[in-house]
N, C-alpha and C. Protein backbone atom coordinates (compact mmCIF):
# COMPACT_ATOMS: atom_id res chain seq x y z
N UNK A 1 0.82 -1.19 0.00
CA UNK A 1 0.00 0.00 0.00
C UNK A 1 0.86 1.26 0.00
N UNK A 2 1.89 0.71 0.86
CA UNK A 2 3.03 2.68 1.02
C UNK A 2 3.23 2.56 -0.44
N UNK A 3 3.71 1.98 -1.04
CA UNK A 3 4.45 1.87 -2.38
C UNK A 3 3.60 2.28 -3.29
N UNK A 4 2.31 2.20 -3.63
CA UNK A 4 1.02 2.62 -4.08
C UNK A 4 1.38 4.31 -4.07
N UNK A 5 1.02 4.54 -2.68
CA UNK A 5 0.47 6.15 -1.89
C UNK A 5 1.92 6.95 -2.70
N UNK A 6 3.50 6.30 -2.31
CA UNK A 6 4.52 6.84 -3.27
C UNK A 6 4.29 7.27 -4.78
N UNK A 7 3.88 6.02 -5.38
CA UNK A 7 3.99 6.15 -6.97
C UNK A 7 3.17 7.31 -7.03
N UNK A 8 1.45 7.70 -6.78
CA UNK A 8 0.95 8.26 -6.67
C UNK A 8 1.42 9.74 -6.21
N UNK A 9 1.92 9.73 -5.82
CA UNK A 9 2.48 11.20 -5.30
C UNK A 9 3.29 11.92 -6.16
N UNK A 10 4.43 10.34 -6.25
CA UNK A 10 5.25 11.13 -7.05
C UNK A 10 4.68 11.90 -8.30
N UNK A 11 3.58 10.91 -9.16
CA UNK A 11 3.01 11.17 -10.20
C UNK A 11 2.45 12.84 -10.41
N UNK A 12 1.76 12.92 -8.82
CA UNK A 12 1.18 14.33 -9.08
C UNK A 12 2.58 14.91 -8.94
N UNK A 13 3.24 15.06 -8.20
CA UNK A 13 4.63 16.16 -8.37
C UNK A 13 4.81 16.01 -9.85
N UNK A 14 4.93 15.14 -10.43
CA UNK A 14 5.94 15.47 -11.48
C UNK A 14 5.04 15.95 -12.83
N UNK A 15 3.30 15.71 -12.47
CA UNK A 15 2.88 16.46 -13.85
C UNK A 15 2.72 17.54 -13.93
N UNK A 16 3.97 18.92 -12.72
CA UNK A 16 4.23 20.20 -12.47
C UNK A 16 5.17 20.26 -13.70
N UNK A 17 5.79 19.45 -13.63
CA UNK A 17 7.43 19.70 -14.14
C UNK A 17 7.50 20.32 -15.65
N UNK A 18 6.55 20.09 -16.41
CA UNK A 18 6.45 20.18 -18.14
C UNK A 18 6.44 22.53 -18.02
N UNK A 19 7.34 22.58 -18.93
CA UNK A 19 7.30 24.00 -19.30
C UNK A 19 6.93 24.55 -20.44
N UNK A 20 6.52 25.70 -20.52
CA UNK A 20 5.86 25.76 -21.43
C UNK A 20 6.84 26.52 -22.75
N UNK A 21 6.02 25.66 -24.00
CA UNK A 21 7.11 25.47 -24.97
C UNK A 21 6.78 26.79 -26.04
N UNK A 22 7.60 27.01 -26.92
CA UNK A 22 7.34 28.98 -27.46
C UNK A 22 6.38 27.91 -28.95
N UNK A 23 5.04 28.54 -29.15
CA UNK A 23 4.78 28.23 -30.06
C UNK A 23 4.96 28.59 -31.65
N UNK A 24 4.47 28.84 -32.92
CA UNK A 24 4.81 29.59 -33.52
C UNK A 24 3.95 30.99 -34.01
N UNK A 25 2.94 31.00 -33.19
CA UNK A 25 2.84 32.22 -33.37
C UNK A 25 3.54 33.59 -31.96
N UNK A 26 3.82 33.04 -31.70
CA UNK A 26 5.05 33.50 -30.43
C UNK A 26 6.37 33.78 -30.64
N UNK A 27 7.02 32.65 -31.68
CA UNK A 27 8.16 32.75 -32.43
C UNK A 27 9.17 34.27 -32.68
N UNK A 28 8.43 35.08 -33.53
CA UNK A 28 8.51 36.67 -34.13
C UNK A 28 8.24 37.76 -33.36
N UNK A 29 7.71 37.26 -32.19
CA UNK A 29 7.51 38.15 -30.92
C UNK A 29 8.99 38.22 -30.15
N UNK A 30 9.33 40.12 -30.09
CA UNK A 30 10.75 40.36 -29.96
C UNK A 30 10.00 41.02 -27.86
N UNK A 31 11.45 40.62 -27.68
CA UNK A 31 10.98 41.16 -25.84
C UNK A 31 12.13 42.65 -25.87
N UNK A 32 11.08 43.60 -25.07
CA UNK A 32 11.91 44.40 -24.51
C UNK A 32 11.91 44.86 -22.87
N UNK A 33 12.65 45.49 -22.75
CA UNK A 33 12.89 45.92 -21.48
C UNK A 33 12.63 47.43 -21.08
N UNK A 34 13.27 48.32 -21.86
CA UNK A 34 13.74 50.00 -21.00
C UNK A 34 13.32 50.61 -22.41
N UNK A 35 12.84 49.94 -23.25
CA UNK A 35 12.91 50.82 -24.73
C UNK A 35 11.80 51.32 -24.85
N UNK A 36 11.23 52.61 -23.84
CA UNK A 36 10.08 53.10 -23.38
C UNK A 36 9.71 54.30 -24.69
N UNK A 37 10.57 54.76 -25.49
CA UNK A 37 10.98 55.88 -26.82
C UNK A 37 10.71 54.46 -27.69
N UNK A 38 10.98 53.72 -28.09
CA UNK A 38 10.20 52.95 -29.13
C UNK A 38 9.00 52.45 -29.04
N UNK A 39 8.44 52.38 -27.65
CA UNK A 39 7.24 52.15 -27.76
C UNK A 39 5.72 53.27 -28.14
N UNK A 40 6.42 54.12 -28.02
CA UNK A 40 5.55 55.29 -28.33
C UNK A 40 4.89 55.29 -29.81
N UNK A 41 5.81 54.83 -30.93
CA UNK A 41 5.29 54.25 -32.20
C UNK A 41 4.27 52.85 -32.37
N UNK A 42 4.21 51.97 -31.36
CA UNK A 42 3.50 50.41 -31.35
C UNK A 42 2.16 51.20 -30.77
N UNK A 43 1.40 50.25 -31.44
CA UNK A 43 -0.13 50.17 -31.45
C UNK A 43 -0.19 49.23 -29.95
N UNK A 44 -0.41 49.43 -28.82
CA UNK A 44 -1.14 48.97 -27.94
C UNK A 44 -2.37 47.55 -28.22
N UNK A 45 -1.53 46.30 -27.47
CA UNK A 45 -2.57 45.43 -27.64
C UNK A 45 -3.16 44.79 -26.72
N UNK A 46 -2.49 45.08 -25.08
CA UNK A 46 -3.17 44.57 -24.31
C UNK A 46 -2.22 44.24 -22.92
N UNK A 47 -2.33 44.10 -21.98
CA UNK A 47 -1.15 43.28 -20.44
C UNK A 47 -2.00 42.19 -20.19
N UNK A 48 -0.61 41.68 -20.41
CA UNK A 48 -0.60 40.30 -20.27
C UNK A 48 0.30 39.86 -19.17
N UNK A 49 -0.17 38.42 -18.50
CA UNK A 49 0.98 38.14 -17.69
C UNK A 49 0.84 36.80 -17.07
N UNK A 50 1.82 36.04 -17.08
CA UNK A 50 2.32 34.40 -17.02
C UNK A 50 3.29 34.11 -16.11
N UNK A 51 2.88 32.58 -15.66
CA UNK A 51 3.38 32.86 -14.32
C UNK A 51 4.24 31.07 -14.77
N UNK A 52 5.04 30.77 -13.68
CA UNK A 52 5.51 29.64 -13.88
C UNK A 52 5.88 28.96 -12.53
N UNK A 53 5.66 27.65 -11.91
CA UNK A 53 6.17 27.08 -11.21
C UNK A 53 5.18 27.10 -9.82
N UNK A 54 5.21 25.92 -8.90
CA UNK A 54 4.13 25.83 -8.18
C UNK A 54 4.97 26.02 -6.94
N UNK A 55 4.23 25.87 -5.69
CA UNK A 55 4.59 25.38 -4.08
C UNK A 55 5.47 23.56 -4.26
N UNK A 56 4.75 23.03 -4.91
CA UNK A 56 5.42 21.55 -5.00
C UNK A 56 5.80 20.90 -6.11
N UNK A 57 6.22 22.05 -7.04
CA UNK A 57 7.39 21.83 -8.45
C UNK A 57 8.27 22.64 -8.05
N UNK A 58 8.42 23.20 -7.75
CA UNK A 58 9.75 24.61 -7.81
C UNK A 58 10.72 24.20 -7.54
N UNK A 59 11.23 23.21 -6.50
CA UNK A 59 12.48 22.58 -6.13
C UNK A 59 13.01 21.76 -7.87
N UNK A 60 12.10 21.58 -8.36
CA UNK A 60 12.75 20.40 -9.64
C UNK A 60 12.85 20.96 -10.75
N UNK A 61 12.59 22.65 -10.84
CA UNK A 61 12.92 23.40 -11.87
C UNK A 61 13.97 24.64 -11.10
N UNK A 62 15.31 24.76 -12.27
CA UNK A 62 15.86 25.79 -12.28
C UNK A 62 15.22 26.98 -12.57
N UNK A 63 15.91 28.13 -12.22
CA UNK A 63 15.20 29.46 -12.14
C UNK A 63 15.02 30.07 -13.34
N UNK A 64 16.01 29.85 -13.83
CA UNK A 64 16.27 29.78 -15.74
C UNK A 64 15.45 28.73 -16.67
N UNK A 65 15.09 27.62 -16.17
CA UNK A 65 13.78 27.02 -16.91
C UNK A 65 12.70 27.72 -16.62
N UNK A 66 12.37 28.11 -15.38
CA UNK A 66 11.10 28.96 -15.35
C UNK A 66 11.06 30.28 -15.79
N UNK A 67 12.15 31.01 -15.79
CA UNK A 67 11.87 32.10 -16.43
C UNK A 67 12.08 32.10 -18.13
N UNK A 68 12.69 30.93 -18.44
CA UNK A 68 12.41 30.75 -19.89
C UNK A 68 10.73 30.31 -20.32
N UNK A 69 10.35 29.47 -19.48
CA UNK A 69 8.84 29.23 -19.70
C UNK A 69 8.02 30.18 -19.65
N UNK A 70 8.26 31.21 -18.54
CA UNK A 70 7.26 32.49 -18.76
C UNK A 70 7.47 33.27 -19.69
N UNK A 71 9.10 33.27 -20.32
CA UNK A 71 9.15 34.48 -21.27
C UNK A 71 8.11 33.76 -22.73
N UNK A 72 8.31 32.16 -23.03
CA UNK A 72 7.63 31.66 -23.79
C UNK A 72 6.39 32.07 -23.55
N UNK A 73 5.43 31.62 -22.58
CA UNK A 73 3.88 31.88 -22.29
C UNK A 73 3.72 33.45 -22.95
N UNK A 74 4.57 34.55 -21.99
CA UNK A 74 3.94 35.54 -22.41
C UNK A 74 3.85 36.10 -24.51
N UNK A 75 4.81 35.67 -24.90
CA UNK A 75 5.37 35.26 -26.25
C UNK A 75 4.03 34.89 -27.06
N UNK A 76 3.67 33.65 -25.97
CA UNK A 76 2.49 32.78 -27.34
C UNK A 76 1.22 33.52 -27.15
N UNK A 77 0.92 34.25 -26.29
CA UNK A 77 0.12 35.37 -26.00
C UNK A 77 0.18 36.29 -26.08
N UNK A 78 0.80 36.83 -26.46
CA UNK A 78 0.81 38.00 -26.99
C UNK A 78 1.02 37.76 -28.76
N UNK A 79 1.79 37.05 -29.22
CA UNK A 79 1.21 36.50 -30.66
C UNK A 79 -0.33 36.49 -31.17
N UNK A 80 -0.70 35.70 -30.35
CA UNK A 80 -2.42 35.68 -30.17
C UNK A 80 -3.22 37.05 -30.27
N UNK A 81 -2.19 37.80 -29.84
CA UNK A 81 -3.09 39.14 -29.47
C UNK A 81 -3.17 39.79 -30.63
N UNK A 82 -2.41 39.57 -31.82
CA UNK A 82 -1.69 39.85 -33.16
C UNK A 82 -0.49 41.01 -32.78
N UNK A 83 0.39 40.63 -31.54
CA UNK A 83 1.41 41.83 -31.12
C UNK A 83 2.62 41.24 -31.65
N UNK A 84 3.36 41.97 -31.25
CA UNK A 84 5.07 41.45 -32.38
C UNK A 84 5.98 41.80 -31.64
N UNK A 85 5.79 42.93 -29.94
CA UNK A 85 6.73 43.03 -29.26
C UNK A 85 5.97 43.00 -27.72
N UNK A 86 6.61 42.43 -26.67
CA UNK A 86 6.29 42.92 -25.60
C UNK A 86 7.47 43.90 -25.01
N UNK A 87 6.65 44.39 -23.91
CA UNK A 87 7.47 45.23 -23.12
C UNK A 87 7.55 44.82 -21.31
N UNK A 88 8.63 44.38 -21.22
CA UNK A 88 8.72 43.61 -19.27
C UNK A 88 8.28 44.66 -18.64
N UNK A 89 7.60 44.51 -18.09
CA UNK A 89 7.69 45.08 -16.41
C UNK A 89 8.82 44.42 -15.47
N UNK A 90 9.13 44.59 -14.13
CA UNK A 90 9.90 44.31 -13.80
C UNK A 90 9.40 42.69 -13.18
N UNK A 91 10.22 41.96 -12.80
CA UNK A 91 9.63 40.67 -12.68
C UNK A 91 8.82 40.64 -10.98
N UNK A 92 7.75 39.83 -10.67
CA UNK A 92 7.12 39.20 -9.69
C UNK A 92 8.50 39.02 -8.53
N UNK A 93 8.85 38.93 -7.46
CA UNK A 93 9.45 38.15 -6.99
C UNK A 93 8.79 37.07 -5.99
N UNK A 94 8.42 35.76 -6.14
CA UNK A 94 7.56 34.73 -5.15
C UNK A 94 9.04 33.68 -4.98
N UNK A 95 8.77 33.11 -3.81
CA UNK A 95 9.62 31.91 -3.70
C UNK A 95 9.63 30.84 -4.31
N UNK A 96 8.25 30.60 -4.96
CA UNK A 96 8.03 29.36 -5.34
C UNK A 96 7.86 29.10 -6.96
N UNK A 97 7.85 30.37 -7.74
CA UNK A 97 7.69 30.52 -8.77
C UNK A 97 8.33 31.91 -9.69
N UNK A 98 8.17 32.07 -10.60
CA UNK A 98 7.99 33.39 -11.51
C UNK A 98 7.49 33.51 -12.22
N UNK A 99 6.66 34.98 -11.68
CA UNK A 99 5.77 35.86 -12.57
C UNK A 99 5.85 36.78 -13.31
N UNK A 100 5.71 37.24 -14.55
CA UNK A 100 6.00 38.57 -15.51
C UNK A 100 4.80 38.85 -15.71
N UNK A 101 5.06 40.13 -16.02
CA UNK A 101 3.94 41.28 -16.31
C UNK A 101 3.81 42.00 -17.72
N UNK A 102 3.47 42.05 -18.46
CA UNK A 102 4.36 42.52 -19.90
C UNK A 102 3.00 43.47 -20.50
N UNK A 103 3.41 44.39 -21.58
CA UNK A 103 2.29 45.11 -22.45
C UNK A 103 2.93 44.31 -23.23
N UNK A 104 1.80 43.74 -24.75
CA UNK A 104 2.31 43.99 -26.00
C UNK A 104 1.41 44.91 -26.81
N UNK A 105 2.49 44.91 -27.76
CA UNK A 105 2.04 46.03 -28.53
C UNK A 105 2.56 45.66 -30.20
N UNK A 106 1.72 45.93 -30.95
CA UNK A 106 2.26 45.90 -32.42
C UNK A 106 2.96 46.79 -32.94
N UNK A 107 4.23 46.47 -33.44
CA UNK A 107 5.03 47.65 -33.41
C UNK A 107 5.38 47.65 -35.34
N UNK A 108 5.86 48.73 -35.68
CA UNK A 108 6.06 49.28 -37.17
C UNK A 108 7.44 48.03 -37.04
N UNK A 109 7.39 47.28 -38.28
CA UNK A 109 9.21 46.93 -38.70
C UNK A 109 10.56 48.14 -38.56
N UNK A 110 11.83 47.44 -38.18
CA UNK A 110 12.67 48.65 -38.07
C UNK A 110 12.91 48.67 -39.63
């Protein structure tokens, strides 16, 4: 029976573990940071914001897989939105996870 209640457990821990992967309409979506003078030209499409990692996954993901998974999430959503750039806010700080905050916006080609 312990051996049961184990497998079981483990099972739920580990169907935390999967990150989320950049799709392709996410692909062409460029990230920025401080480039507050280029955004003044992008069409406004919406804040968005994606989070990654639980209370009882976080130990089995690096901090760099999760913040690669959120930069993906926010990416494939904001694609969706028909946007082509986001803009970070500064990041969430939680113990157990990471959260971003982002505008996108459709921006002119350089």
């Amino acid at each position: 029976m312990k051996k049961i209640y184990f497998i079981g457990l483990l099972s739920f821990l580990l169907v935390g573990c999967e990150t989320t992967a950049l799709h392709h309409n996410g692909k062409p979506v460029q990230v920025t940071w401080n480039n507050t003078q280029h955004m003044s030209e992008c069409e406004p499409k919406g804040t968005i914001v994606a989070s990654q990692g639980t209370w009882y996954n976080y130990w089995l993901l690096n901090d760099g897989d999760l913040t690669e998974a959120v930069l993906n999430n926010l990416r494939n959503k904001a694609g969706k939105l028909g946007a082509n750039t986001i803009h970070l806010y500064a990041p969430q700080t939680f113990g157990t996870s990471v959260t971003m905050t982002a505008n996108a916006y459709l921006c002119p080609k350089a």
